[in-house]
Structure formats: structure tokens, C-alpha cells
Protein backbone atom coordinates (compact mmCIF):
# COMPACT_ATOMS: atom_id res chain seq x y z
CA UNK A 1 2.23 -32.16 -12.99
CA UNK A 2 0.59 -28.80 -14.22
CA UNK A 3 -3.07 -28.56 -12.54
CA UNK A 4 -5.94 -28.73 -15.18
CA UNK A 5 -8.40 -25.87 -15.11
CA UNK A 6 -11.11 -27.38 -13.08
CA UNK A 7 -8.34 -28.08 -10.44
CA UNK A 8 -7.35 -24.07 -10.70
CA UNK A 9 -11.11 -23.47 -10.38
CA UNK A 10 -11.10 -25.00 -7.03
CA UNK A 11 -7.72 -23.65 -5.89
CA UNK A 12 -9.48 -20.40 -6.53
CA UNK A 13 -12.26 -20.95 -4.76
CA UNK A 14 -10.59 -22.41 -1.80
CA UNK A 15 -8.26 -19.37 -1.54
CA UNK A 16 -11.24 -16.94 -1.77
CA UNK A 17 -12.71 -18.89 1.60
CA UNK A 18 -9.44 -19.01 3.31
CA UNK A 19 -9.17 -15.10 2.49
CA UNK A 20 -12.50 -14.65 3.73
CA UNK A 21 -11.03 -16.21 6.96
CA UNK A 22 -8.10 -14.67 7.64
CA UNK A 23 -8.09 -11.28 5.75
CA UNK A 24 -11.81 -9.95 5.46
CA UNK A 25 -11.98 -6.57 3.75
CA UNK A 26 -12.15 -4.64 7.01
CA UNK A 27 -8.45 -6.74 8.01
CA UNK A 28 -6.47 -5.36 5.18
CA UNK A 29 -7.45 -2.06 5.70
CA UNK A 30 -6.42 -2.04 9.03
CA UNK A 31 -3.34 -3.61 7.65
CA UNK A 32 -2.85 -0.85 5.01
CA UNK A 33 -3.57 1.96 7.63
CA UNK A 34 -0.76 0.73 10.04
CA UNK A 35 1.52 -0.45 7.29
CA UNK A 36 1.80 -4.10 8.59
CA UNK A 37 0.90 -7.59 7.53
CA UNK A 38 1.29 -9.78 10.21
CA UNK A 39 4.40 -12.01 8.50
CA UNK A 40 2.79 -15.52 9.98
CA UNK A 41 0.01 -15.53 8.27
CA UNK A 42 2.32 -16.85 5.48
CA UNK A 43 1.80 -20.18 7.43
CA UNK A 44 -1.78 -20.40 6.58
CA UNK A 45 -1.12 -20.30 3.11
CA UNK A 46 1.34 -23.42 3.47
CA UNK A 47 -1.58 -24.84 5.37
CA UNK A 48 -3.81 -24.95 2.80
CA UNK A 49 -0.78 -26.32 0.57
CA UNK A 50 -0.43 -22.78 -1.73
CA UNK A 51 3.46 -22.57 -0.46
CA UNK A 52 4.21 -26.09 -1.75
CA UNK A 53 3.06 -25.27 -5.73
CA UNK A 54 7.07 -24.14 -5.25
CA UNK A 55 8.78 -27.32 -4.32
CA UNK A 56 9.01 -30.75 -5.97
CA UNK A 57 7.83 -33.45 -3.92
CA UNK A 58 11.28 -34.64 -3.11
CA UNK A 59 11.87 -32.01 -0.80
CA UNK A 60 8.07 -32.09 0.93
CA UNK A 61 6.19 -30.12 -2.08
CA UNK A 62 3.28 -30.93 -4.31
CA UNK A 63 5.65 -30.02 -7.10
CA UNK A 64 6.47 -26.81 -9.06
CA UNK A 65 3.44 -25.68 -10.77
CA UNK A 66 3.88 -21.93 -12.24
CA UNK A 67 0.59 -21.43 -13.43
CA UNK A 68 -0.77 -22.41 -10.54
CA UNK A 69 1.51 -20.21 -8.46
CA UNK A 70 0.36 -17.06 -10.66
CA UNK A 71 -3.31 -18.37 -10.12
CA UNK A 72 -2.48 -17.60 -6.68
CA UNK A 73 -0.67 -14.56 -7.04
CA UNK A 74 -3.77 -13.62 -8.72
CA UNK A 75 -6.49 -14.24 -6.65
CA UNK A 76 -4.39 -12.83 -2.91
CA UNK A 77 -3.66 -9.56 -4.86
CA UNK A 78 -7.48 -8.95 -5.59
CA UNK A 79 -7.65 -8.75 -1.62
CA UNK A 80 -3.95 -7.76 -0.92
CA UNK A 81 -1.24 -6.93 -3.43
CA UNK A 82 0.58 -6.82 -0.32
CA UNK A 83 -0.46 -10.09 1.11
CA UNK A 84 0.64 -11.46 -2.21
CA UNK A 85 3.81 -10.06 -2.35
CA UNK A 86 4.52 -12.16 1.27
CA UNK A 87 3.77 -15.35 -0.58
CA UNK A 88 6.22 -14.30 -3.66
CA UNK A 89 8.93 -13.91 -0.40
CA UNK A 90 8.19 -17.61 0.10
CA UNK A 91 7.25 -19.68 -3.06
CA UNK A 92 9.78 -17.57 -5.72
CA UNK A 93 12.33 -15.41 -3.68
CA UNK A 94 13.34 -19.11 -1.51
CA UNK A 95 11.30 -21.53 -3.17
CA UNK A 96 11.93 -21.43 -6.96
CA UNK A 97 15.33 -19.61 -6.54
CA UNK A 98 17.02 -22.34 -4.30
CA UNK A 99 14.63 -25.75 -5.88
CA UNK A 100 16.64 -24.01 -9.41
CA UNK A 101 20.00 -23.14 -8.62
CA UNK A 102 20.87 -24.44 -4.70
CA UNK A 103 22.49 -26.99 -3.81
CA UNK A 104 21.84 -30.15 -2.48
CA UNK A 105 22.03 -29.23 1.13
CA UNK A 106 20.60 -25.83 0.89
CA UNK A 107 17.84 -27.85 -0.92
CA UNK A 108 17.23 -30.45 1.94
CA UNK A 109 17.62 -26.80 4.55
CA UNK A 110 14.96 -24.79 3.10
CA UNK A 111 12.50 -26.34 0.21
CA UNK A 112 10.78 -28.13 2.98
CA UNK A 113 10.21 -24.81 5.29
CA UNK A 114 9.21 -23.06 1.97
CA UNK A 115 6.65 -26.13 1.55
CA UNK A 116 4.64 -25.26 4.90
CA UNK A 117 5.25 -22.00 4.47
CA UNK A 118 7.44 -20.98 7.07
CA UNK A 119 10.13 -19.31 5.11
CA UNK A 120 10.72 -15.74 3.99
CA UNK A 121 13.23 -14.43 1.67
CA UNK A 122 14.27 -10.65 0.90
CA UNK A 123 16.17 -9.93 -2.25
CA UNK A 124 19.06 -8.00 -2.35
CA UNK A 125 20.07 -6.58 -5.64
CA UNK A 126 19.63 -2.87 -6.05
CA UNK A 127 22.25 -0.96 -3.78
CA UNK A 128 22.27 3.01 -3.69
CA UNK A 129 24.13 3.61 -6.31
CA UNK A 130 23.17 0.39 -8.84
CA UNK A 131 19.53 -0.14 -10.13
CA UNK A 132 18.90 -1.45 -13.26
CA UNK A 133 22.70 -2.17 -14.17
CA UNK A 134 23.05 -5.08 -11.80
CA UNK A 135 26.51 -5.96 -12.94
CA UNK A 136 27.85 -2.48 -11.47
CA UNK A 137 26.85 -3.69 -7.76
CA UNK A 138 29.12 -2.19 -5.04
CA UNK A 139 28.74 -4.70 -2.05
CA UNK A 140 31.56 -6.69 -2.06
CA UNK A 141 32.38 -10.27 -0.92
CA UNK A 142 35.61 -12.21 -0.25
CA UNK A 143 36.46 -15.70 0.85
CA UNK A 144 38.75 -15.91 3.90
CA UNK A 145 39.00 -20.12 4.66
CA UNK A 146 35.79 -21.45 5.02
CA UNK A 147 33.86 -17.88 5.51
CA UNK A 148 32.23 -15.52 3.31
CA UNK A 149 33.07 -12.09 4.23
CA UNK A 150 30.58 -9.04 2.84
CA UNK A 151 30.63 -5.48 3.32
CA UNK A 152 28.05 -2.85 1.47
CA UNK A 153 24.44 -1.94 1.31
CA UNK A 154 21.47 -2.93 0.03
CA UNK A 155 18.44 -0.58 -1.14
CA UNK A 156 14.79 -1.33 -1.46
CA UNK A 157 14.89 -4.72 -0.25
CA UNK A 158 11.67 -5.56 0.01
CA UNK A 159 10.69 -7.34 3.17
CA UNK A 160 14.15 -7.47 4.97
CA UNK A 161 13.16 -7.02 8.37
CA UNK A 162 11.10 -9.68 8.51
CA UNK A 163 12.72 -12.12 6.25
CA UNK A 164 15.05 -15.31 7.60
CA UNK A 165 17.42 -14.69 4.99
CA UNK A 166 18.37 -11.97 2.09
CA UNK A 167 19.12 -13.36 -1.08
CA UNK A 168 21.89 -10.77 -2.21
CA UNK A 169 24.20 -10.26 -5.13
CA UNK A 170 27.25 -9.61 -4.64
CA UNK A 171 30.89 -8.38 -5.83
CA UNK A 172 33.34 -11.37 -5.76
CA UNK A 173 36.15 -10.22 -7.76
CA UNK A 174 37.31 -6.68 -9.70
CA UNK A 175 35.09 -4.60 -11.15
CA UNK A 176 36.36 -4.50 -14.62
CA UNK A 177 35.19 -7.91 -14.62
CA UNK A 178 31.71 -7.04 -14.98
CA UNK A 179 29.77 -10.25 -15.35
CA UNK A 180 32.21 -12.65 -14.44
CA UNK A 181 32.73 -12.02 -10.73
CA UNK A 182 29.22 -11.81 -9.24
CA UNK A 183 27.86 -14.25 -6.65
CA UNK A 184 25.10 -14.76 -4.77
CA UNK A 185 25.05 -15.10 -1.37
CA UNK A 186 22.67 -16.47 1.49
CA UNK A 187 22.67 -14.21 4.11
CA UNK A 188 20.54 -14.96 8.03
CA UNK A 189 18.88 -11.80 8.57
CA UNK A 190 20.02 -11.99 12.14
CA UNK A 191 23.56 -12.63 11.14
CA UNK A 192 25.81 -10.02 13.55
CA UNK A 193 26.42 -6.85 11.91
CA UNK A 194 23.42 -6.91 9.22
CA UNK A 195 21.37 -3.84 10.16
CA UNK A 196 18.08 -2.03 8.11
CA UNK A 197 16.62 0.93 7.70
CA UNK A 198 13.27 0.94 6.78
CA UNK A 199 11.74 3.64 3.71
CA UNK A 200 8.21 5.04 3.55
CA UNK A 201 6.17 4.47 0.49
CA UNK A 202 3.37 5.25 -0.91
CA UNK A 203 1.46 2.00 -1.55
CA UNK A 204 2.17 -1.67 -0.78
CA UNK A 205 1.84 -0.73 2.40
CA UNK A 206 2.35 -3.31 4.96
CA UNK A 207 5.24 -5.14 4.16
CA UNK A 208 8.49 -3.09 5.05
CA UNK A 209 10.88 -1.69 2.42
CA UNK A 210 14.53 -1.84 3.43
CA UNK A 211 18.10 -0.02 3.32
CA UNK A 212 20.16 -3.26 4.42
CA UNK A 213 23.82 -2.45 5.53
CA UNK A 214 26.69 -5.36 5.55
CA UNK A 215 29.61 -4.45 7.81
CA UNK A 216 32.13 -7.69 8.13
CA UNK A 217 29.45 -9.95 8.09
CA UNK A 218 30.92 -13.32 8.12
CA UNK A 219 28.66 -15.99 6.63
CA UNK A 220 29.83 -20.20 5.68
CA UNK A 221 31.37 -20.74 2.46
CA UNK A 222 28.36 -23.02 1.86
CA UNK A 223 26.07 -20.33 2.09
CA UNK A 224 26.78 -19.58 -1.55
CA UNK A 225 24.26 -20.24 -3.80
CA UNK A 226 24.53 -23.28 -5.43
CA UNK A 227 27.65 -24.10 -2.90
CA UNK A 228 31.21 -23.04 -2.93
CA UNK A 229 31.63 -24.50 -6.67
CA UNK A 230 28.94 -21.27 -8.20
CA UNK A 231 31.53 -18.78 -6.81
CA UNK A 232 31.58 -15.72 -9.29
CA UNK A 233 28.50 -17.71 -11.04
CA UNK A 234 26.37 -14.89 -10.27
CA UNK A 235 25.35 -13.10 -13.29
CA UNK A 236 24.55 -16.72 -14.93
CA UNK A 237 22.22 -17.65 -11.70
CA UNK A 238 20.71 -14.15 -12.06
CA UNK A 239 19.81 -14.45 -15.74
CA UNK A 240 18.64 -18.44 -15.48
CA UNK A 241 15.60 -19.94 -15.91
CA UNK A 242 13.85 -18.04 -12.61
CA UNK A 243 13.74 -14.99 -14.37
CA UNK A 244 11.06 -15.45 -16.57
CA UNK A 245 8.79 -16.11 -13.63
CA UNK A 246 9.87 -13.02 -11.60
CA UNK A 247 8.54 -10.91 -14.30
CA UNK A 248 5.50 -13.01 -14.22
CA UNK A 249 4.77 -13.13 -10.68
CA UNK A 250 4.20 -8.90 -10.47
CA UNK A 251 1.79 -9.04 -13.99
CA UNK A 252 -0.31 -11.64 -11.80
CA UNK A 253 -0.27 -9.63 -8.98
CA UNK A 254 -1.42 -6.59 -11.07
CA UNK A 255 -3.95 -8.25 -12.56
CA UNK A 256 -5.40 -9.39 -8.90
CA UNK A 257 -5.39 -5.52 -8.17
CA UNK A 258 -7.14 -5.22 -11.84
CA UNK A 259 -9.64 -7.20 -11.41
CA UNK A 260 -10.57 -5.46 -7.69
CA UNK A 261 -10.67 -1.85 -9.22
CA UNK A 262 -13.25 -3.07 -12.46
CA UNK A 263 -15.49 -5.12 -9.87
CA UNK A 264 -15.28 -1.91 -7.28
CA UNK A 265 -15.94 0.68 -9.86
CA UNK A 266 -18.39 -1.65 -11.59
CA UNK A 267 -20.09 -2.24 -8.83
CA UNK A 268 -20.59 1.92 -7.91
CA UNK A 269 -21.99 2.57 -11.06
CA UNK A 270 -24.67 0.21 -10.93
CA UNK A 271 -25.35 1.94 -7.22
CA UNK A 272 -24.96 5.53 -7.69
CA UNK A 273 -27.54 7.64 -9.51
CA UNK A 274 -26.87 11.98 -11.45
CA UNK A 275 -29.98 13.19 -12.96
CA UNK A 276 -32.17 10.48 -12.48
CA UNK A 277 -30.53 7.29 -13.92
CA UNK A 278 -27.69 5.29 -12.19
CA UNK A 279 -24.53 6.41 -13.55
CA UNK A 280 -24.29 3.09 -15.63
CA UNK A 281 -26.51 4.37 -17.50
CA UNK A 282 -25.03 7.24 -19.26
CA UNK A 283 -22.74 6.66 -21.88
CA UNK A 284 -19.61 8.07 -20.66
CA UNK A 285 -18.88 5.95 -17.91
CA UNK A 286 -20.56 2.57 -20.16
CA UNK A 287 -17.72 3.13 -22.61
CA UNK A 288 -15.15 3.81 -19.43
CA UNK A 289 -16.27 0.77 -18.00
CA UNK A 290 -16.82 -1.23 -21.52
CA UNK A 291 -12.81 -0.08 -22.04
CA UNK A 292 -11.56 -1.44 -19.01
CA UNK A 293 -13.35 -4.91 -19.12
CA UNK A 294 -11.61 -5.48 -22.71
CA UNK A 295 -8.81 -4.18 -21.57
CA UNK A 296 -8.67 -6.46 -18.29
CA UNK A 297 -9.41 -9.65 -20.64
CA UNK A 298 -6.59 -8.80 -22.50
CA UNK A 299 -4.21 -9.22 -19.54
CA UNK A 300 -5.62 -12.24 -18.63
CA UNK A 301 -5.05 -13.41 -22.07
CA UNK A 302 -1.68 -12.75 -22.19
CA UNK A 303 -0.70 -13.30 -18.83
CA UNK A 304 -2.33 -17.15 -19.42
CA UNK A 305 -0.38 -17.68 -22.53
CA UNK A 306 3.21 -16.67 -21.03
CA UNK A 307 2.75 -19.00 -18.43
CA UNK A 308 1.87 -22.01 -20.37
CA UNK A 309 5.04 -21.02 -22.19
CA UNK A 310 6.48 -21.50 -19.29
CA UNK A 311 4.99 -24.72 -18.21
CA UNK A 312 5.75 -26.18 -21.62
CA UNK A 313 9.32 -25.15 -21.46
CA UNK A 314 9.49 -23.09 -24.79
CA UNK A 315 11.98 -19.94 -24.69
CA UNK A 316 9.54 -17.29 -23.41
CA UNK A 317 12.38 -14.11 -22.70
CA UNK A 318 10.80 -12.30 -24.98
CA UNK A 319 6.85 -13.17 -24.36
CA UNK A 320 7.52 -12.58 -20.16
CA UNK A 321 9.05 -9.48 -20.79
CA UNK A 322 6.33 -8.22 -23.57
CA UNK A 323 3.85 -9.12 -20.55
CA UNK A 324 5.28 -7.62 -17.71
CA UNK A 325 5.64 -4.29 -19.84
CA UNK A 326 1.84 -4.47 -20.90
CA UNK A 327 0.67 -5.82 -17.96
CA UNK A 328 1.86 -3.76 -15.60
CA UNK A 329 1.44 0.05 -17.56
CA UNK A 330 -1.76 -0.99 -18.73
CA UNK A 331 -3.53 -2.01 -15.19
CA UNK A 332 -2.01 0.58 -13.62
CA UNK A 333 -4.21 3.03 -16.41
CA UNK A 334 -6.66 0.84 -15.95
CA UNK A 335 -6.71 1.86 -11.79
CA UNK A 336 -6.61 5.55 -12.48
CA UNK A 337 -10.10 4.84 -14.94
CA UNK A 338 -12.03 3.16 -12.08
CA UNK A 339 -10.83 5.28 -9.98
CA UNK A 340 -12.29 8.65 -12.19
CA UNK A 341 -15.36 6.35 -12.39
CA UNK A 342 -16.07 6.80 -8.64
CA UNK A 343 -15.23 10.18 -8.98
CA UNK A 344 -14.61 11.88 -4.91
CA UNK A 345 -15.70 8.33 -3.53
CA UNK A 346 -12.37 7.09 -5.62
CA UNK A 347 -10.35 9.73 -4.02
CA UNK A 348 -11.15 8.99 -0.11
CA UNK A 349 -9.52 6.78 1.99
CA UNK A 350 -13.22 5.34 2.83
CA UNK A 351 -13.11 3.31 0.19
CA UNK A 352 -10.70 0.69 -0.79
CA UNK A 353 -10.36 2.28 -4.97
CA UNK A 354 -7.99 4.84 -3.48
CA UNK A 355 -5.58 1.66 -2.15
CA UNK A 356 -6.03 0.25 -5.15
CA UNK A 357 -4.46 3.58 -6.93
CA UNK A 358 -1.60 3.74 -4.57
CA UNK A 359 -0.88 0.37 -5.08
CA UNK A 360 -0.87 0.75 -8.93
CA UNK A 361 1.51 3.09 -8.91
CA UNK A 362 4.52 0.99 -8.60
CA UNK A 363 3.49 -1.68 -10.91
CA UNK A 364 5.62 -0.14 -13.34
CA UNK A 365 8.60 0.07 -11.14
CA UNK A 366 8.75 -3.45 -9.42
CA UNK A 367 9.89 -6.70 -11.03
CA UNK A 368 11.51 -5.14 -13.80
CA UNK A 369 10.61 -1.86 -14.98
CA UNK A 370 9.31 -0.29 -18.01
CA UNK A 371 12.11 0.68 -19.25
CA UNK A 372 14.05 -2.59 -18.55
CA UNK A 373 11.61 -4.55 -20.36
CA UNK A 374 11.40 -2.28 -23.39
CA UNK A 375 15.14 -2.65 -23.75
CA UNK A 376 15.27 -6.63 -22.73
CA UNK A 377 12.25 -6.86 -25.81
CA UNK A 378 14.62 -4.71 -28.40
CA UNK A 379 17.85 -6.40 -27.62
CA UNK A 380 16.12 -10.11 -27.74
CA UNK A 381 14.69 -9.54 -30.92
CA UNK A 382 17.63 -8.47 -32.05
CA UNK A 383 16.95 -4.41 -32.84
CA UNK A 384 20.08 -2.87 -34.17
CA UNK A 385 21.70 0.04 -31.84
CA UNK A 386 23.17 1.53 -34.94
């Protein structure tokens, strides 16, 4: 059952004290400067019962609440993007992936570890060669008995090298069958001859990005998803019901980081003073700051709606992909204008707006981007090509 909003209202408040606890200001910082979050602090999230918002209560959870979970999503990213993108390894990546399309038994293995929050997932879809056309991928699998046999390569998988297992799609039959042999495959990050890479970037910092090779790695048959019966079930899987929050989960997160560039850039206006007044106070920066704030309540707005679509189970293709594509180009603009707010202050690593900038820059990128969206919007609503 969906929590009402005074039972968000504490969720949020008991999130900001347990964030206050384990990652103060001064913490992710450190975090961002070394380019590591600490993966088991994940389990103080399932402490406090966030990780279980996944999982129906069968399987050990308080059952699957998704505006809860972006409430969450929300509230880490105004401290973290990063430390929210752990919990989306957890609660969607495992949780809402495997409590929608696994089996029994992979059910019973892992909803309960995703529950306390002691599980971590890395998705494996784009390769080197295949981004946005997911039904070209190049990793291939075979069955051989009761084995699963994959060879190939994985790019920007987020969080391999500290994930249990890597969610990957894979090739299961010929390639002129586009769509109708891809499967996807559980894979144990420590499975023998699974190796990474890991790529530089320039925000998120502190949760690895991955190249993830396959050489004759040899998983169980029942370490498809959904069992040995969803065997070239892939592209159906992939385009299921999870999909609508995965382009959710990334507009919550950039409305956390939002919401922590308005209140930083609000909060230096009101501080510094130019010729005499604080810098509120002239009207440049009042309309800047006016612009953003309307701006930032029409996220929220939209963001709130998609996800009671959601909860209500109404088609919402169209609505989650209209709100990742807003959500996401509009708070990153909204970044760069607190950001020219603070002017030099924005621009030095001494303060936490020019994180915030880094951070924003992939918002248009991750979870579906820009251009994805603007062509899943045209095709569902049925826009001619010719």
C-alpha cells in the first residue's frame, strides 16, 4: 500500500537525520575528491527500511511503493547524486527488476538481500559498439546442457566492480533476428573470467564506471532471468513494466541535485553583498533566482504526477518519458543558473555548486537520453516518419 503524504513527510525527515549521520557535507566531499562511496553504507539504508520500499512483503519487504522509492531518490541526491545512484543498484537494478520479471527461485535468492539492503546490481546493456539501439548488442550467449555460456563486453556499466551481480543483455540467437533472440542474463561479478576496466568521468564521482569483458564465462541455465523458460525473452523483459520507473528514478535524482543548487545559490545571495546591498537585492539575480524556483516547482509537479501514474497503474510510456526529457535538460540549466549566481565561488572546488555542475552534466545522458526520449514521445504518440 502506497504511503500517504504525511507518511512521505516523515520518511523524509528520517532520511535527512540518517544522512546527517552517515554522510555529513564534509563526508561526501571527501567522497567526491577520492571518487569512492564506501559500497556498505547501502546497508544503512536497508536499516532504516528504505531498501525494502522494493520488495513485497512475501519475500521480507514492506512492499513496492514507487513514489516512495523516488521520495528517496529525491531526498539522497540533494546530499549525493552518487549516494543515490547506490540505492537505485539495490531497490530498481535487483529489486524491481527480479520482484517483476524473476523467477520464483531467483525471487526467494535475492528480494530478501535487496530488502536489508545488502545487494548490488550493475546493468549491462550498452557494449562498445551498441548504445541506444539495444537490439544490435554484440555479447553473445549460448546454452551448452545446463550452462549459460557468454562471451563480449560491456561498456559504462555503472557500478560493476562493486556489484554481486551484472544484470546484462545478451545475444541468444542470430542477429537478423533482432528482437526475438535477446536474453537476459544473471551474471556473479566474481564469476571466473569476468574482468573490468574502470573509465574516468567527470561527475558522479564515487561510484565506479565500468568496461566489463565476458570471456567463456559459464553461468547455470537458471541464471536466466525469469528461468530457463524467458530464453530469447529479452527484448519483452527489457521493454516491461520496469521501464517506466528507470526513467523515473534519474528525474528524482535530478531533482535532489535541483533542489541543492537553488537552496546553495539561494542561500549566497542572501550572504554576499556588490555596492552596498546583498546581491538579492538587485534585480538581476531576483529574476535568476525567481526563474529557477518556478522552474524547480515545475519538476516537482511533474515528476509527482508520473509517479502516481504509476502507482495507479494507468499507461504512463508517454508521461515517464515526457518527464525524464524535461526533467533532466531543464535541472541541468537550472545548475549552470545557480551556479552563474555564485559567480567565482560557483566555479571553485571550495564549494559544493561546482559538484553540483559536474554532476548535472550527465543528467541528460543517463537513464535514457534526450534524444531517446524525444523519439520514444514521437513514436508513442504516433508522429508519422513520412
Amino acid at each position: 500500500m502506497a504511503m500517504n503524504p504525511e507518511e512521505l513527510e516523515q520518511l523524509r525527515d528520517s532520511l535527512r537525520a540518517l544522512l546527517d549521520e552517515i554522510a555529513p557535507v564534509e563526508k561526501v566531499r571527501e567522497w567526491d575528491r577520492a571518487d569512492h562511496v564506501p559500497p556498505e553504507i547501502l546497508q544503512r539504508f536497508g536499516e532504516l527500511g528504505v531498501t525494502a520500499l522494493a520488495v513485497d512483503e512475501e519475500y521480507g519487504g514492506l512492499g513496492r511503493d514507487v513514489s516512495a522509492l523516488l521520495v528517496v531518490l529525491q531526498e539522497v541526491a540533494r546530499r549525493s547524486i552518487m549516494l543515490a545512484g547506490l540505492i537505485v543498484q539495490c531497490t530498481n537494478y535487483a529489486g524491481l527488476n527480479i520482484g517483476e520479471l524473476g523467477s520464483e527461485a531467483q525471487k526467494r535468492e535475492y528480494l530478501p538481500r535487496v530488502a536489508n539492503g545488502t545487494l548490488i546490481f550493475a546493468l549491462g546493456l550498452s557494449e562498445p559498439n551498441v548504445g541506444a539501439d539495444l537490439a544490435s548488442v554484440e555479447t553473445r550467449a549460448e546454452i551448452r546442457g545446463d550452462k549459460v555460456i557468454i562471451n563480449g563486453a560491456k561498456r559504462w556499466c555503472s557500478g560493476a566492480e562493486i556489484a554481486d551481480c551484472i544484470y546484462a543483455l545478451v545475444r541468444s540467437g542470430p542477429v537478423s533476428e533482432r528482437y526475438k533472440n535477446l536474453s537476459f542474463v544473471i551474471i556473479p561479478r566474481d564469476t571466473k573470467g569476468v574482468s573490468m576496466t574502470a573509465t574516468g568521468t567527470m561527475g558522479m564521482r564515487g561510484g565506479p564506471t565500468n568496461d566489463v569483458v565476458f570471456e567463456d564465462v559459464e553461468i547455470p541455465i537458471e541464471n536466466i532471468l525469469g528461468g530457463p523458460d524467458c530464453w530469447n525473452k529479452g527484448w519483452s523483459q527489457l521493454a516491461g513494466p520496469t521501464l517506466e520507473t528507470e526513467k523515473l528514478s534519474p528525474s528524482a535524482m535530478a531533482l535532489g541535485l535541483g533542489e541543492a543548487a537553488v537552496e546553495a545559490a539561494w542561500n549566497y545571495a542572501q550572504e554576499r553583498s556588490q555596492f552596498g546591498i546583498k546581491i538579492c537585492g538587485h534585480q538581476a539575480v531576483r529574476h535568476t533566482l525567481a526563474d529557477v524556483q518556478t522552474r524547480l516547482q515545475t519538476c516537482r509537479l511533474m515528476l509527482k504526477e508520473s509517479a502516481a501514474m504509476l502507482d495507479r497503474g494507468e499507461p504512463s510510456a508517454v508521461q515517464t518519458s515526457m518527464t525524464k526529457l524535461y526533467l533532466s535538460e531543464t535541472i541541468r540549466d537550472i545548475v549552470i543558473q545557480c551556479q552563474q549566481v555564485m559567480g567565482a565561488y560557483g566555479y571553485s572546488e571550495d564549494f559544493d555548486m561546482e559538484r553540483y555542475v559536474r554532476d548535472a552534466m550527465v543528467l541528460p545522458i543517463f537513464g535514457g537520453s534526450t534524444a531517446v526520449q524525444k523519439n520514444n514521445i514521437a513514436s508513442l504518440m504516433r508522429l508519422p516518419k513520412s
